[in-house]
C-alpha atoms as a PDB file:
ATOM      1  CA  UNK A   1     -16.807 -10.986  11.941  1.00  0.00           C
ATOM      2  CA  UNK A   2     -18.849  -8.072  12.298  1.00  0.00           C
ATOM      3  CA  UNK A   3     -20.823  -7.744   9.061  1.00  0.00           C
ATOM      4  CA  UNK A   4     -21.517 -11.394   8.941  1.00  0.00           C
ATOM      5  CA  UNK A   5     -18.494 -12.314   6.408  1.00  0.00           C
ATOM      6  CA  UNK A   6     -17.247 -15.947   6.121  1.00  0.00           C
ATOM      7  CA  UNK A   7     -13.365 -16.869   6.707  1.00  0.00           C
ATOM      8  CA  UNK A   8     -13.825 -18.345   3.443  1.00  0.00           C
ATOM      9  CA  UNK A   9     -15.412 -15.332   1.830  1.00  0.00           C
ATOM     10  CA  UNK A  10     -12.339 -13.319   3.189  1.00  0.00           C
ATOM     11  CA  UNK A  11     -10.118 -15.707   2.000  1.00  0.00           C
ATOM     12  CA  UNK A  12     -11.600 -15.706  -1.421  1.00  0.00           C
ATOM     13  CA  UNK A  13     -11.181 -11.842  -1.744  1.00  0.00           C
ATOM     14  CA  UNK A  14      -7.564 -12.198  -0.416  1.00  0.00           C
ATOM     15  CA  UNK A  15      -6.281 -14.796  -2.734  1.00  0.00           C
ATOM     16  CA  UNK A  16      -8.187 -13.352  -5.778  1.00  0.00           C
ATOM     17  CA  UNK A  17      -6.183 -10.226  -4.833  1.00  0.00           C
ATOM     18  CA  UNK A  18      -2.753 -11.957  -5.200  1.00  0.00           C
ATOM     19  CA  UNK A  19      -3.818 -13.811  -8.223  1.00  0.00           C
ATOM     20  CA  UNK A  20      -4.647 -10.401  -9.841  1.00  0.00           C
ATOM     21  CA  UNK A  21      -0.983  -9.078  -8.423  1.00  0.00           C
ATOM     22  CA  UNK A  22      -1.478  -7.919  -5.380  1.00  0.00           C
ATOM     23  CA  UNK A  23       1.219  -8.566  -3.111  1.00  0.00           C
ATOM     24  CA  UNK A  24      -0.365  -9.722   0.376  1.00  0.00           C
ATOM     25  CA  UNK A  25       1.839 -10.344   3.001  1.00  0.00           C
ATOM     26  CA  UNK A  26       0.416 -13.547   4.243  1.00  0.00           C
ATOM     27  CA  UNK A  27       3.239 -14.225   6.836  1.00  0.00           C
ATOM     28  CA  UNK A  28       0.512 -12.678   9.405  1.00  0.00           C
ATOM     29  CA  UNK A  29      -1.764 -15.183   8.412  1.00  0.00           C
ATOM     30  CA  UNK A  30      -0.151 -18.399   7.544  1.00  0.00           C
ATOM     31  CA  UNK A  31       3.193 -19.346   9.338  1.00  0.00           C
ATOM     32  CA  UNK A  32       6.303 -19.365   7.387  1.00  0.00           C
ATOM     33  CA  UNK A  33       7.237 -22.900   7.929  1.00  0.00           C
ATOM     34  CA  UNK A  34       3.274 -23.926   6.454  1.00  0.00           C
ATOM     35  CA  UNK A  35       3.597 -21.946   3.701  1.00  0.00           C
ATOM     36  CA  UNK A  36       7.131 -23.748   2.827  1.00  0.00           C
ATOM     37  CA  UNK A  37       5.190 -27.315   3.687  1.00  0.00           C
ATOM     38  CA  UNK A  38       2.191 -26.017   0.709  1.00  0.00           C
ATOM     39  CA  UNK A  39       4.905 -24.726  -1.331  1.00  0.00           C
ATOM     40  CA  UNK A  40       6.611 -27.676  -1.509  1.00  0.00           C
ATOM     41  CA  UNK A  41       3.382 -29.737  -1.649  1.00  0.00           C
ATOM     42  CA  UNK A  42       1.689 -27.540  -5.076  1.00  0.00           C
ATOM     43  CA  UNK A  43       5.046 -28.189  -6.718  1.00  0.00           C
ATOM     44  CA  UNK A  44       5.527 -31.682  -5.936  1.00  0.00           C
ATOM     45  CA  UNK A  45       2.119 -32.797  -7.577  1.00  0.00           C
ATOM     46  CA  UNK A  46       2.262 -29.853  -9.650  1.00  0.00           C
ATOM     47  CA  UNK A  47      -1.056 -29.084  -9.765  1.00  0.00           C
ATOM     48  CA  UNK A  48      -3.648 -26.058  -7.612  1.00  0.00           C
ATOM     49  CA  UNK A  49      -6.182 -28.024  -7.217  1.00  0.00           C
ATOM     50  CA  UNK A  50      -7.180 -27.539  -3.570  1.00  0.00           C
ATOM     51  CA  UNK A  51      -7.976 -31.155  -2.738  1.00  0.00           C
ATOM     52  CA  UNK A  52      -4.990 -32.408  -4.638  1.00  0.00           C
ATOM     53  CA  UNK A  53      -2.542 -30.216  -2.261  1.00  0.00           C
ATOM     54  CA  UNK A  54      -4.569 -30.876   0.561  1.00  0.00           C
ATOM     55  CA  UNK A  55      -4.655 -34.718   0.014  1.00  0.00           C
ATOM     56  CA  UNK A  56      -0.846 -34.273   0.169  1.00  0.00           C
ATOM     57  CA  UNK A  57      -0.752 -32.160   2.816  1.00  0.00           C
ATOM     58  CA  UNK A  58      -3.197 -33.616   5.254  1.00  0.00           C
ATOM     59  CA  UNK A  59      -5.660 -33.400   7.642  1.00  0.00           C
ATOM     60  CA  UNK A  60      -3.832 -30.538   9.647  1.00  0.00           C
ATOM     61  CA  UNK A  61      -3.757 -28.077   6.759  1.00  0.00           C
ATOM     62  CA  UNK A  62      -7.227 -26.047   6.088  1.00  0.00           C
ATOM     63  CA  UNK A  63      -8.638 -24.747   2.795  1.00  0.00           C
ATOM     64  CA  UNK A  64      -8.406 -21.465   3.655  1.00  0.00           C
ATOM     65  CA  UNK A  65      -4.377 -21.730   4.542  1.00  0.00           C
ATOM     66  CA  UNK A  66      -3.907 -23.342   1.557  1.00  0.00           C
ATOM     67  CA  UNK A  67      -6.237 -21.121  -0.632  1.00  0.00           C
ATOM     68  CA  UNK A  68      -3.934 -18.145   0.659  1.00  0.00           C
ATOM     69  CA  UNK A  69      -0.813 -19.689   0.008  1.00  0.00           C
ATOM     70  CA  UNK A  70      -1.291 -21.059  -3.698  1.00  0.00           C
ATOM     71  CA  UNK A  71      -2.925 -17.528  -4.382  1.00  0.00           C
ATOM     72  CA  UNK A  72       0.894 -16.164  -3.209  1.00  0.00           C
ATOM     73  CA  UNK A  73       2.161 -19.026  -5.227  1.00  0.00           C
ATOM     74  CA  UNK A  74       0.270 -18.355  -8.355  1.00  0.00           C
ATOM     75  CA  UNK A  75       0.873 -14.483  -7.836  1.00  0.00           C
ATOM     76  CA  UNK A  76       4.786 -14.853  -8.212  1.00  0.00           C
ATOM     77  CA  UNK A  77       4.859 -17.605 -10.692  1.00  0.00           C
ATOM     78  CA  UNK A  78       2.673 -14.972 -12.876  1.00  0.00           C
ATOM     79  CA  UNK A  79       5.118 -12.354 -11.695  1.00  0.00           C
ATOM     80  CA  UNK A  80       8.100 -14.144 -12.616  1.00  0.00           C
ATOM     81  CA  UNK A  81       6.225 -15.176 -16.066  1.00  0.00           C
ATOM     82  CA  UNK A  82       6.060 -11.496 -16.658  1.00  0.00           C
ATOM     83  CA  UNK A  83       9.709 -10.880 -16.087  1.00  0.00           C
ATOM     84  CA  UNK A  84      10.691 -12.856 -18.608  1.00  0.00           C
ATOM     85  CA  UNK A  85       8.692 -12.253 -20.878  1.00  0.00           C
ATOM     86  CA  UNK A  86      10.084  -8.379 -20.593  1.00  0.00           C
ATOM     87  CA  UNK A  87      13.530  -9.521 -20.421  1.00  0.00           C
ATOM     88  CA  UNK A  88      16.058  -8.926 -23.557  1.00  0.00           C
ATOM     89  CA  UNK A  89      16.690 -12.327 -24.986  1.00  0.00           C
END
């Protein structure tokens, strides 16, 4: 990386994004089927706590896959918070 940038520091700057609302298309950097394995995994222990969902996961997961996919997870559970909140009752 050209201007000496971590992965990780990437990664940070990407899932902040989609925790602030950003919508990231992260099917370019995590495969579809993973991000239905960590899906699966943040809601089955309910919980984002990176070692948590990686402990469930596994070894063959990294942070930074899972750092981008609870940042998409977080972004549309916020997004769908927000719809309902706007929603008629």
């Amino acid at each position: 990386i050209e201007r000496g940038l971590r992965l990780s520091t990437i990664t940070d700057h990407l899932e902040r994004l989609m925790q602030g609302g950003q919508n990231i298309d992260i099917d370019k950097l995590v495969s579809p089927e993973r991000q239905g394995v960590s899906r699966d995994a943040i809601a089955a222990i309910d919980s984002t706590s990176l070692r948590d969902i990686r402990d469930r996961l596994g070894e063959t997961y990294d942070y930074n896959e899972i750092r981008l996919v609870r940042g998409d997870w977080e972004r549309q559970k916020a997004a769908i918070a927000k719809d309902s909140e706007s929603s008629p009752v």
